[in-house]
Protein backbone atom coordinates (compact mmCIF):
# COMPACT_ATOMS: atom_id res chain seq x y z
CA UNK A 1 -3.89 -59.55 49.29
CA UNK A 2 -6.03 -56.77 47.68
CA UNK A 3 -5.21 -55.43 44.30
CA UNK A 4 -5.54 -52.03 44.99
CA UNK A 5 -6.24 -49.57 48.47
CA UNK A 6 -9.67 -49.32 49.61
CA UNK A 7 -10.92 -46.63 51.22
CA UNK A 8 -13.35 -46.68 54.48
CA UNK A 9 -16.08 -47.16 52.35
CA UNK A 10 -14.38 -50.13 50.79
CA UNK A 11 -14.38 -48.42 47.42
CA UNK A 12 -10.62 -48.83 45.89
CA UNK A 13 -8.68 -45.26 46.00
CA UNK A 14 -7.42 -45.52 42.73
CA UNK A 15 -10.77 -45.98 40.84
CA UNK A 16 -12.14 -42.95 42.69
CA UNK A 17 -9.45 -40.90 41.79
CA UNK A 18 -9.82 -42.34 38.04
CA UNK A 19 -13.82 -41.14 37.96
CA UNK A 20 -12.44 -38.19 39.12
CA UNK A 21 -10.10 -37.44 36.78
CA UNK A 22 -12.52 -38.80 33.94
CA UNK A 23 -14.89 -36.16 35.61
CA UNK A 24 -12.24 -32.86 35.44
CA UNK A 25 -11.38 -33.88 31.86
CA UNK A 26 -14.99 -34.45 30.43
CA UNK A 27 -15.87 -31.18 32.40
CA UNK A 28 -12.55 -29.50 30.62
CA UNK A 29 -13.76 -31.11 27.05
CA UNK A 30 -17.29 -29.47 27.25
CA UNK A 31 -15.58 -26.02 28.07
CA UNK A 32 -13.34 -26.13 25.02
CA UNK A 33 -15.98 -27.16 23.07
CA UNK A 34 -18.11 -24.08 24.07
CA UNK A 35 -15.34 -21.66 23.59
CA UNK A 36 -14.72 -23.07 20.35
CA UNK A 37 -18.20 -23.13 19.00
CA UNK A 38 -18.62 -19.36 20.68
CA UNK A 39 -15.32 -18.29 18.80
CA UNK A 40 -16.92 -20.22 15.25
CA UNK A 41 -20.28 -18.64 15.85
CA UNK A 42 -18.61 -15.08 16.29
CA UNK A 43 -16.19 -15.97 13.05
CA UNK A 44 -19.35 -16.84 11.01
CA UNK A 45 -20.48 -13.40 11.89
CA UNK A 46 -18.10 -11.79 11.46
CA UNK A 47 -17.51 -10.16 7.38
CA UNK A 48 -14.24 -9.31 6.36
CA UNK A 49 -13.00 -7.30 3.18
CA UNK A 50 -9.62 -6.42 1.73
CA UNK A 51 -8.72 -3.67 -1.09
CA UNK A 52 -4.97 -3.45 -3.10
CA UNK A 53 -4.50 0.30 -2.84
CA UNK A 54 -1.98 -0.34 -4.85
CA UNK A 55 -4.52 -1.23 -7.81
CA UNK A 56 -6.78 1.54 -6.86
CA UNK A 57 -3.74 3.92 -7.52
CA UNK A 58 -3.21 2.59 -10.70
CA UNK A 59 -5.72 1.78 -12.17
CA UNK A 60 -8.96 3.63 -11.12
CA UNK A 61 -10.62 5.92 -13.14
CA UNK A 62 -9.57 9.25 -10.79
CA UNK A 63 -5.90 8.08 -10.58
CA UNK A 64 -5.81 8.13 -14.66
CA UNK A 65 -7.59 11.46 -15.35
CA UNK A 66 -5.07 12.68 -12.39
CA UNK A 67 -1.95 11.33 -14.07
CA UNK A 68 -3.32 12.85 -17.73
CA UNK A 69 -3.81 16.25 -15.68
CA UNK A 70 -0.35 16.11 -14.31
CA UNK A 71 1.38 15.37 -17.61
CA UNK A 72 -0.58 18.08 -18.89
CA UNK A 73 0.64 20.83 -16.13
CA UNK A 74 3.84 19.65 -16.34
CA UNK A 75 4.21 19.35 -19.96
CA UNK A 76 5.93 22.70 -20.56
CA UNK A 77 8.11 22.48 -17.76
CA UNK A 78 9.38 19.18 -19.47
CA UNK A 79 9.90 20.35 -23.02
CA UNK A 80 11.52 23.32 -21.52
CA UNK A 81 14.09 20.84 -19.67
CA UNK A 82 14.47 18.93 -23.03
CA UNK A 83 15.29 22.56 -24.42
CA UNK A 84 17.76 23.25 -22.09
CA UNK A 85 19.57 19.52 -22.01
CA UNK A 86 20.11 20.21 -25.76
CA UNK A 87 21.47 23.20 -25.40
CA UNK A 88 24.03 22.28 -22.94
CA UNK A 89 24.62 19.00 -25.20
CA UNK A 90 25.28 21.26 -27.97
CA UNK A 91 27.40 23.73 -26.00
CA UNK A 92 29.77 20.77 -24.96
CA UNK A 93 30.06 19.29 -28.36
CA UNK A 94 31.38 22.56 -29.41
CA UNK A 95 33.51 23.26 -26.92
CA UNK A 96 35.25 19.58 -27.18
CA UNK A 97 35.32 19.92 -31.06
CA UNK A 98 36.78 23.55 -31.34
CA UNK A 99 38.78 23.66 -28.11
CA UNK A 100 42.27 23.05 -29.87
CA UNK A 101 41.54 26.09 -32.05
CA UNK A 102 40.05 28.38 -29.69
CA UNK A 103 41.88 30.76 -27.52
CA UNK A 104 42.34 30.40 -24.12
CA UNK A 105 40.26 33.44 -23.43
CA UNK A 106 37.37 32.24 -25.59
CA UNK A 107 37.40 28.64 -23.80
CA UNK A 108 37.45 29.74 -20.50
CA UNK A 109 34.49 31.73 -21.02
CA UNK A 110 32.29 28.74 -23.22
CA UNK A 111 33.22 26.47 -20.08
CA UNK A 112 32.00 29.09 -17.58
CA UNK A 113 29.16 29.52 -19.62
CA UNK A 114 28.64 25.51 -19.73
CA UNK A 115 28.90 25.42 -15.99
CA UNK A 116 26.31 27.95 -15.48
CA UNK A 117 23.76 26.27 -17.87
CA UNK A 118 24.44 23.01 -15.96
CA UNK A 119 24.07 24.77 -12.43
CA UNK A 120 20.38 26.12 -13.82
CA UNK A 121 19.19 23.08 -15.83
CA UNK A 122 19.77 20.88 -12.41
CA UNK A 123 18.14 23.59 -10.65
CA UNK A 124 15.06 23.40 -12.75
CA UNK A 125 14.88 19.70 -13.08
CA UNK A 126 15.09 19.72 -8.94
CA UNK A 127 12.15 22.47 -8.78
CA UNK A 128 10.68 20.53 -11.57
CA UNK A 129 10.77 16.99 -9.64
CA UNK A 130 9.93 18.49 -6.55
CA UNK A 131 6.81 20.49 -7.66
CA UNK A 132 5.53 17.52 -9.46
CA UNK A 133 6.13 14.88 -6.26
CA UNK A 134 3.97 17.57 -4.25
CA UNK A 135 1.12 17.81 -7.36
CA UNK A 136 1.33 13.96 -7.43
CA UNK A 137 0.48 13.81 -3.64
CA UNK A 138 -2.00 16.24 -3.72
CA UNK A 139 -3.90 14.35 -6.43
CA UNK A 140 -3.14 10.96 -4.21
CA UNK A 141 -4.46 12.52 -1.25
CA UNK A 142 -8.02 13.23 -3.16
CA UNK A 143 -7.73 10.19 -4.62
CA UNK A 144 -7.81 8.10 -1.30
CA UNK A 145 -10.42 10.31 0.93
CA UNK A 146 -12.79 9.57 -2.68
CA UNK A 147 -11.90 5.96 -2.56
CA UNK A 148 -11.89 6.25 1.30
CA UNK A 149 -15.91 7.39 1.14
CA UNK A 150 -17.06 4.33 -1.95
CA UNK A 151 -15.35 1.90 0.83
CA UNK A 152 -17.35 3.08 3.27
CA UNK A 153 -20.43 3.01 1.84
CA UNK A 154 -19.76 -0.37 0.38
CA UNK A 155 -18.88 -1.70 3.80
CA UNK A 156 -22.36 0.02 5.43
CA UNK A 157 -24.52 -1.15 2.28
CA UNK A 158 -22.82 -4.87 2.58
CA UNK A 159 -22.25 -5.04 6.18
CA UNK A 160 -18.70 -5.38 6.22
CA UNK A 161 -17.61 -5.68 9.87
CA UNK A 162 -13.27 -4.77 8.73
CA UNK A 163 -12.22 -3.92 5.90
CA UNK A 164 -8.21 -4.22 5.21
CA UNK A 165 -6.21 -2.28 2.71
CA UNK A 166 -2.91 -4.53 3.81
CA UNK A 167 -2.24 -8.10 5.29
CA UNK A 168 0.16 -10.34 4.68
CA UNK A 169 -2.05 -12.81 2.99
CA UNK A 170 -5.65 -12.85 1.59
CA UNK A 171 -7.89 -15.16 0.24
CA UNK A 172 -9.25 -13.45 -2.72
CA UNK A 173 -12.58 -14.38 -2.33
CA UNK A 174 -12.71 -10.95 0.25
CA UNK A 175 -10.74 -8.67 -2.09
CA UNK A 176 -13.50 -5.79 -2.96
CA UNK A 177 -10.93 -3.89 -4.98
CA UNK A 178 -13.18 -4.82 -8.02
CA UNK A 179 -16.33 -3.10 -6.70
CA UNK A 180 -14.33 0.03 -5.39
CA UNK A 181 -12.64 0.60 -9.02
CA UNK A 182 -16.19 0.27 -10.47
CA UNK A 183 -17.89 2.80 -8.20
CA UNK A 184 -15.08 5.10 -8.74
CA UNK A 185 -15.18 4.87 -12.74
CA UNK A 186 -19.14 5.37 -11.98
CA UNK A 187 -18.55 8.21 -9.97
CA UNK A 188 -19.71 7.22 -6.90
């Protein structure tokens, strides 16, 4: 009995279809090994950088002379709110402490009075936030197209290929946040 079908050559079916099949998978081996060492080649190439706009917006030197600026502008605007929270503060504490003893007329009239203050300070403190929100953008919006023009020209003078400003993770050996905070306190 043979061990195995032969074919009309006499070669056994079942080894032929094994060099085959050796055949297909070293050929499918040798691909995969080109694609990978094409897709580690192109990796090698390419550079990769990351910045934390989040630092930038903190703690560059254009984000801190903005934030002095701004607490300059709206410094009178604040002590002026102060002013007024006092004055309502003080209004109130008179009205609780003498309301037994004042006349009906009289009360009516510091309540009114109390309810108009508080109607205009929250009215100013709303003007007040919203006014500084839109300053505060305005000086966010410069601060990015500056820092927007040091990353580029780091990324043409190092050869960046991508530069990131989020991910989900980083290695920090790409994290150029360093080098843009410097050219910006240079002022690059």
């Amino acid at each position: 009995m043979s061990a195995g079908f032969r074919d009309a050559a006499g070669h056994g079916i079942a080894k032929g279809f094994e060099e085959s099949m050796l055949k297909r998978l070293f050929l499918a081996l040798a691909a995969m090994v080109m694609v990978c060492s094409t897709a580690l080649a192109i990796a090698a190439e390419l550079k990769i950088g990351f910045i934390d706009a989040e630092r930038i917006n903190r703690e560059s030197a254009p984000a801190e002379r903005a934030s002095k600026q701004l607490e300059k502008e709206f410094a009178p605007r604040a002590q002026e709110l102060q002013r007024r929270e006092a004055q309502i503060k003080t209004l109130q504490g008179q009205l609780e402490k003498d309301a037994v003893t004042m006349g009906e007329s009289d009360r009516r009239t510091k309540e009114q009075e109390l309810g108009r203050l508080n109607l205009d300070f929250q009215r100013m403190q709303r003007e007040y936030r919203e006014d500084l929100n839109l300053r505060r953008n305005q000086e966010l919006a410069a601060l990015f197209e500056r820092a927007n023009r040091v990353i580029r020209q780091i990324a043409e003078a190092e050869k960046y290929d991508i530069i990131l400003q989020e991910a989900v993770y980083r290695n920090p050996k790409i994290d150029i946040t360093d080098k843009v905070l410097k050219a910006l306190a240079d002022g690059k």
